[in-house]
Structures are given as structure tokens and as C-alpha cells.
Protein backbone atom coordinates (compact mmCIF):
# COMPACT_ATOMS: atom_id res chain seq x y z
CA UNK A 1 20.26 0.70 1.86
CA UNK A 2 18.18 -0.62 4.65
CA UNK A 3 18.79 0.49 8.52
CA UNK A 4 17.27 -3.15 9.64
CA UNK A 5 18.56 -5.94 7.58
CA UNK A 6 15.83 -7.61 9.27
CA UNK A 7 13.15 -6.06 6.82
CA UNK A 8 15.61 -6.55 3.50
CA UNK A 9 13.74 -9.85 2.03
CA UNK A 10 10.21 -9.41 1.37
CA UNK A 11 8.06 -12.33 2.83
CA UNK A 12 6.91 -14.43 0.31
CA UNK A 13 2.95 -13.79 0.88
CA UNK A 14 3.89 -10.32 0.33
CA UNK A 15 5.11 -11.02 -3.33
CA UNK A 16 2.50 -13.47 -3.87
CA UNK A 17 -0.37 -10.41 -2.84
CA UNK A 18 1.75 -7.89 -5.47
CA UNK A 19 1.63 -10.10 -8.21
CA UNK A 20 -2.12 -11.29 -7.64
CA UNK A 21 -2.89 -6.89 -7.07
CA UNK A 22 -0.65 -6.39 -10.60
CA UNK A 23 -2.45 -8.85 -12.26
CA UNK A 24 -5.88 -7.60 -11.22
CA UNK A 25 -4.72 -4.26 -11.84
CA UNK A 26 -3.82 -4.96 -15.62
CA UNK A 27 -7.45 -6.59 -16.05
CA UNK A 28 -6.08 -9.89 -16.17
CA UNK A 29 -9.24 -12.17 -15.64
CA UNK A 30 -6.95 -15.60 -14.79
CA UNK A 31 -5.59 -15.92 -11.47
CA UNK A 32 -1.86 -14.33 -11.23
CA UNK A 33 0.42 -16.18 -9.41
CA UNK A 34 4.50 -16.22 -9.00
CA UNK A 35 4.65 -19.46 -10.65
CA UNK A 36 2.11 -18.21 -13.61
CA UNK A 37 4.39 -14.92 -14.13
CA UNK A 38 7.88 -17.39 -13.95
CA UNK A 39 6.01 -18.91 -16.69
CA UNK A 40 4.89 -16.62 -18.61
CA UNK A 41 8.64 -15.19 -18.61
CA UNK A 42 10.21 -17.99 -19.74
CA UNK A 43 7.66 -18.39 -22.67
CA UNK A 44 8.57 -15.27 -24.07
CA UNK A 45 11.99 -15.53 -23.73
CA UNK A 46 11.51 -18.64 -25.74
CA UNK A 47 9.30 -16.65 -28.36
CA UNK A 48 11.69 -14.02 -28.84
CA UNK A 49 14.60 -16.74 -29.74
CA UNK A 50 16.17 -16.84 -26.49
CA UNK A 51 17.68 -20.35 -26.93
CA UNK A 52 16.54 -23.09 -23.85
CA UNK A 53 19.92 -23.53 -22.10
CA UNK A 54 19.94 -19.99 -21.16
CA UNK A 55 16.48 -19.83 -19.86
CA UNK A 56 17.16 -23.44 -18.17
CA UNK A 57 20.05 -21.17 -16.22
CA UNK A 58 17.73 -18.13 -15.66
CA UNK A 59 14.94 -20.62 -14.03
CA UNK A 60 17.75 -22.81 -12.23
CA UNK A 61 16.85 -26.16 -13.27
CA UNK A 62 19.31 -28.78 -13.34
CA UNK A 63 17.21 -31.13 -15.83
CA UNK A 64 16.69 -29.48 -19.47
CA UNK A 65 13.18 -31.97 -19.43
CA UNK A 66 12.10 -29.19 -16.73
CA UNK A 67 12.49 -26.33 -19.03
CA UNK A 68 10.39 -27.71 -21.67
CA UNK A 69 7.95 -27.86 -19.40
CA UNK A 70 7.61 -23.85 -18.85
CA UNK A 71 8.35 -23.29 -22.96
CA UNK A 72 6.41 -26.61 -24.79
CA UNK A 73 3.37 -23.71 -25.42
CA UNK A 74 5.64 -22.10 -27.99
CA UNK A 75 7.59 -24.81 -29.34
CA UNK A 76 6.30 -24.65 -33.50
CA UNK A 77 9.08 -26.75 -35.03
CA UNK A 78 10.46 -25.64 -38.39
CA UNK A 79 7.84 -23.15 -39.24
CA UNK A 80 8.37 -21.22 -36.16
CA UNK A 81 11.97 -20.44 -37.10
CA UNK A 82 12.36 -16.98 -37.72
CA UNK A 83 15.81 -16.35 -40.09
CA UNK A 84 18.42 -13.91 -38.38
CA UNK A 85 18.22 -11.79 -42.16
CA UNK A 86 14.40 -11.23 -40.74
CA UNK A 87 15.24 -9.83 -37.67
């Protein structure tokens, strides 16, 4: 794909400047950051029912704890359970 595997990984300031340009772009008044977009993923994996081992192996953490971290915004107990027959 590339003719210089020298250029195949993008630095990491050059990810860091898309998502801060994508974020301004969308009118999004909070600074955008990697680590806020990582974050934001994992919280709506978590909203949409995705259960927290899988997103603990999508985010590579070895410690569940860490996890919870990134999803305790949309933990709702019993009342946020949403049946299977409602889906």
C-alpha cells in the first residue's frame, strides 16, 4: 500500500491535530482530544448494551476497575436495563 514503510504510522501529533480539527469542525465547543474520543467510544458502547468485558478488551486494560472508569457516566442500575423483547 505504501512505497516507504517509513511514512505507514501516522505520528501521534498528527492524530492528535485531526481529532482537535474534527472536533472543531462538528462545532464541538469542549476541547477534543484522543483520550476524550476513546472515551466517548467506550460510553456508548456501554449505552447501547455492549457488556464491560468486551469494551475492557477493545480499550486493552488488564484491570476491569479501569473500565469503569471510561463507562461510570452511564452506569443507571436497574432502571437503565433495557429488556431484549424492547429491542
Amino acid at each position: 500500500m505504501f512505497a516507504n514503510h517509513s511514512n505507514r504510522h501516522l505520528r501521534e501529533s498528527a492524530v492528535q491535530r485531526a481529532v482537535h480539527d474534527a472536533g472543531r469542525a462538528a462545532g464541538i465547543t469542549r476541547r477534543a482530544t484522543c483520550h476524550s474520543l476513546r472515551h466517548s467510544c467506550a460510553s456508548h458502547l456501554r449505552e447501547a448494551g455492549t457488556d464491560l468485558r468486551t469494551i475492557q478488551t477493545l480499550l486493552g486494560h488488564k484491570d476491569v476497575r479501569t473500565t469503569m472508569i471510561y463507562t461510570h457516566t452511564v452506569d443507571r442500575g436497574a432502571l437503565g436495563v433495557i429488556s431484549p423483547l424492547d429491542r
